[in-house]
Protein backbone atom coordinates (compact mmCIF):
# COMPACT_ATOMS: atom_id res chain seq x y z
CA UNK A 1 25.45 126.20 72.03
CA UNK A 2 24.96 126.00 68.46
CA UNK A 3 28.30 126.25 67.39
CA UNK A 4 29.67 123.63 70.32
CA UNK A 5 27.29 120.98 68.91
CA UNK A 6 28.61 122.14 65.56
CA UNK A 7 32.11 121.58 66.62
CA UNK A 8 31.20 118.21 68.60
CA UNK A 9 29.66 117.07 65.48
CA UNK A 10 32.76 117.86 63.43
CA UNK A 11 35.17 116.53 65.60
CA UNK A 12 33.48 113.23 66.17
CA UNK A 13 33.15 112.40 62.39
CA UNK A 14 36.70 113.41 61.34
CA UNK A 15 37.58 111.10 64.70
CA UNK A 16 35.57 108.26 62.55
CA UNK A 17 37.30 109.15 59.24
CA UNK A 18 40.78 109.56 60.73
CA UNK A 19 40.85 105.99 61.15
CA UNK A 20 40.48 104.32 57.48
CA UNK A 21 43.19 107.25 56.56
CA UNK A 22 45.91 106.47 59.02
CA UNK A 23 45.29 102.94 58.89
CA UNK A 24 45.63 102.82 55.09
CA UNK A 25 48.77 104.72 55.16
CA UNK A 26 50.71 102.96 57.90
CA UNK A 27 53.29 101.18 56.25
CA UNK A 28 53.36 98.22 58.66
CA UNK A 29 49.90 97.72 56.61
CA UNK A 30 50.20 95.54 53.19
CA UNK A 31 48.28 97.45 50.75
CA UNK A 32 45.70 95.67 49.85
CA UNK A 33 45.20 93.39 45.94
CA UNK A 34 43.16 96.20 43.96
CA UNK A 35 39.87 95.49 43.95
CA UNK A 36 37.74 94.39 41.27
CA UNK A 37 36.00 97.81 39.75
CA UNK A 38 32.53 96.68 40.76
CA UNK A 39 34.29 96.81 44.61
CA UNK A 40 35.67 99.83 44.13
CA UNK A 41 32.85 102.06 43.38
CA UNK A 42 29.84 101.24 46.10
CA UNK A 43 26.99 99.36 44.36
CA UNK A 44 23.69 100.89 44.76
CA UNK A 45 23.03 98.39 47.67
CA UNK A 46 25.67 99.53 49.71
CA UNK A 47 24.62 103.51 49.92
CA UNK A 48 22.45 101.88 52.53
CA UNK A 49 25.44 100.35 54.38
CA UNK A 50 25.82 102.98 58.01
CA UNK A 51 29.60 102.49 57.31
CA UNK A 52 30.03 103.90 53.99
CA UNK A 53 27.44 106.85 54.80
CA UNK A 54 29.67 107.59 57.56
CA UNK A 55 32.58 107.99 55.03
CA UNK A 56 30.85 109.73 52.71
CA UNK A 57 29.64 112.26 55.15
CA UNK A 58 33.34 112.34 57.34
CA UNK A 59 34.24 113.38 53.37
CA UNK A 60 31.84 116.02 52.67
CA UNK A 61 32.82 117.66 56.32
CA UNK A 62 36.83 117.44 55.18
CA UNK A 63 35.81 118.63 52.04
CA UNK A 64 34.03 121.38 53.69
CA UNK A 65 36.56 122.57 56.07
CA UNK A 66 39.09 122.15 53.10
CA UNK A 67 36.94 124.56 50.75
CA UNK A 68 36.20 127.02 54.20
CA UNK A 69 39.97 126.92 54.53
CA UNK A 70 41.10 128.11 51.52
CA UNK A 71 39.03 130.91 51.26
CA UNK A 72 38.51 132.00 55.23
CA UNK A 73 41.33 131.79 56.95
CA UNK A 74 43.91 133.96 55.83
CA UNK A 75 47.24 132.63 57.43
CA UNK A 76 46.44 128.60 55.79
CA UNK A 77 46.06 126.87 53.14
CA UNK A 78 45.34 123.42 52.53
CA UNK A 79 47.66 120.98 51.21
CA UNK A 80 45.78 119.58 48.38
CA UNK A 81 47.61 116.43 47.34
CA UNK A 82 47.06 115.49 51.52
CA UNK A 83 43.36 116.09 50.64
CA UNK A 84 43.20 113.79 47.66
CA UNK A 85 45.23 110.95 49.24
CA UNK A 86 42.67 111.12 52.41
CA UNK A 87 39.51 110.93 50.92
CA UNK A 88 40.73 108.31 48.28
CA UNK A 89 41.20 106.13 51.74
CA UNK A 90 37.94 106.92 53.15
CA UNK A 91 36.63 105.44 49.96
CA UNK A 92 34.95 108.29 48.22
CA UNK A 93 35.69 109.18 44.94
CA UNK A 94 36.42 112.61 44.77
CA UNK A 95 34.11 113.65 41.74
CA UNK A 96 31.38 112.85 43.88
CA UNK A 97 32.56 115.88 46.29
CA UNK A 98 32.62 117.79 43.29
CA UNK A 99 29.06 117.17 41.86
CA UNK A 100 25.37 116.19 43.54
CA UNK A 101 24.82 115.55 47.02
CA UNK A 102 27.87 115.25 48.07
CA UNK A 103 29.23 118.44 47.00
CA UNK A 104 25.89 120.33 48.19
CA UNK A 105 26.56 118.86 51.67
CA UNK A 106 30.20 119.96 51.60
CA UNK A 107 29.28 123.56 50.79
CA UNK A 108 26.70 123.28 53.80
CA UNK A 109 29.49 122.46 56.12
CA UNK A 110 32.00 125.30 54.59
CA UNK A 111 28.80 127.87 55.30
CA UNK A 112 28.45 126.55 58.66
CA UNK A 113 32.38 127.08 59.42
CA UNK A 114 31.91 130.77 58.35
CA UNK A 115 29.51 131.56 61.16
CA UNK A 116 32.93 131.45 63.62
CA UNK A 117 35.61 132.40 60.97
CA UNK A 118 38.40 133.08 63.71
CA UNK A 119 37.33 129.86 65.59
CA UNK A 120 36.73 127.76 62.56
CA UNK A 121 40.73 129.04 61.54
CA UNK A 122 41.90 127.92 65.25
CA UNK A 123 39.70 124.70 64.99
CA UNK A 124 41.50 123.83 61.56
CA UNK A 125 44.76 124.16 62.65
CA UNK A 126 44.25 122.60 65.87
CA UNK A 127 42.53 119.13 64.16
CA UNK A 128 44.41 119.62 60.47
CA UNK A 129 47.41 121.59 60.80
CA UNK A 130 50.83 120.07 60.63
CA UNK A 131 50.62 118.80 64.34
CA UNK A 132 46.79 118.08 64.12
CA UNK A 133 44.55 115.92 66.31
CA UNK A 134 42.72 114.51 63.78
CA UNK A 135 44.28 114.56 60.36
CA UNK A 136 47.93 116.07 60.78
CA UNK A 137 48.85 117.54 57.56
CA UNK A 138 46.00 118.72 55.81
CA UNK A 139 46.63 122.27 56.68
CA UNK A 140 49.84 124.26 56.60
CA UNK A 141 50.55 128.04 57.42
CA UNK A 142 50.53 130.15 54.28
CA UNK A 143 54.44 131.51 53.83
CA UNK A 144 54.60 135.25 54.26
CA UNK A 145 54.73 137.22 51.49
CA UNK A 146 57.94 139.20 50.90
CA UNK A 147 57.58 142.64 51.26
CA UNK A 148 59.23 144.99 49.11
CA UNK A 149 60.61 148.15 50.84
């Protein structure tokens, strides 16, 4: 039961975050004038705003499953630049998912993946992998190694 809510929980978020993403990348889209840098980074006011917690946390889960990826499941690997160009549209800057809060909340969600290693894997591919439900690319199968004879 645990581990469906888990699931349910991650798959409803990344749902959330998949859309500023693929929205941001379609290329119907104009790209947007940059923004002034006080719009950029969230003012203090705005950590209240539901919206941007959403991102933040939809960020911290990807950065989670990104971190649990690379070090759980031996047949990926995630595609890095993918990553970057993702949460840069959710609107997180990424230094925050690698100090504070942010970061301790990611490395709560790559402990939680561990409890189900071989289902976390099959998850991953299934919502990340080249194909993926929710944000197609951000996982690829590792090449096989050559072996020498």
């Amino acid at each position: 039961m645990k581990h469906a809510l888990t699931a349910a929980c991650l798959v409803v978020a990344l749902a959330v975050a998949q859309a500023g993403p693929l929205a941001a990348e379609t290329p119907s889209t104009p790209e947007p004038a940059p923004a002034a840098p006080p719009q950029a980074v969230p003012a203090p006011e705005a950590k209240g705003d539901p919206r941007v917690e959403r991102q933040r946390n939809g960020a911290a889960k990807v950065a989670g499953m990104i971190r649990f990826v690379a070090v759980g499941c031996p047949d990926a690997e995630p595609d890095y630049d993918r990553f970057k160009k993702v949460i840069a549209a959710m609107g997180v800057d990424i230094k925050d998912l690698e100090q504070g809060p942010l970061m301790v909340e990611s490395l709560g969600y790559s402990e939680a993946y561990k409890k189900d290693t071989a289902g976390s894997c099959k998850r991953a591919f299934e919502h990340f992998g080249e194909s993926g439900t929710t944000i197609p690319g951000l996982v690829t199968r590792k090449a096989p190694d050559a072996k020498t004879p």
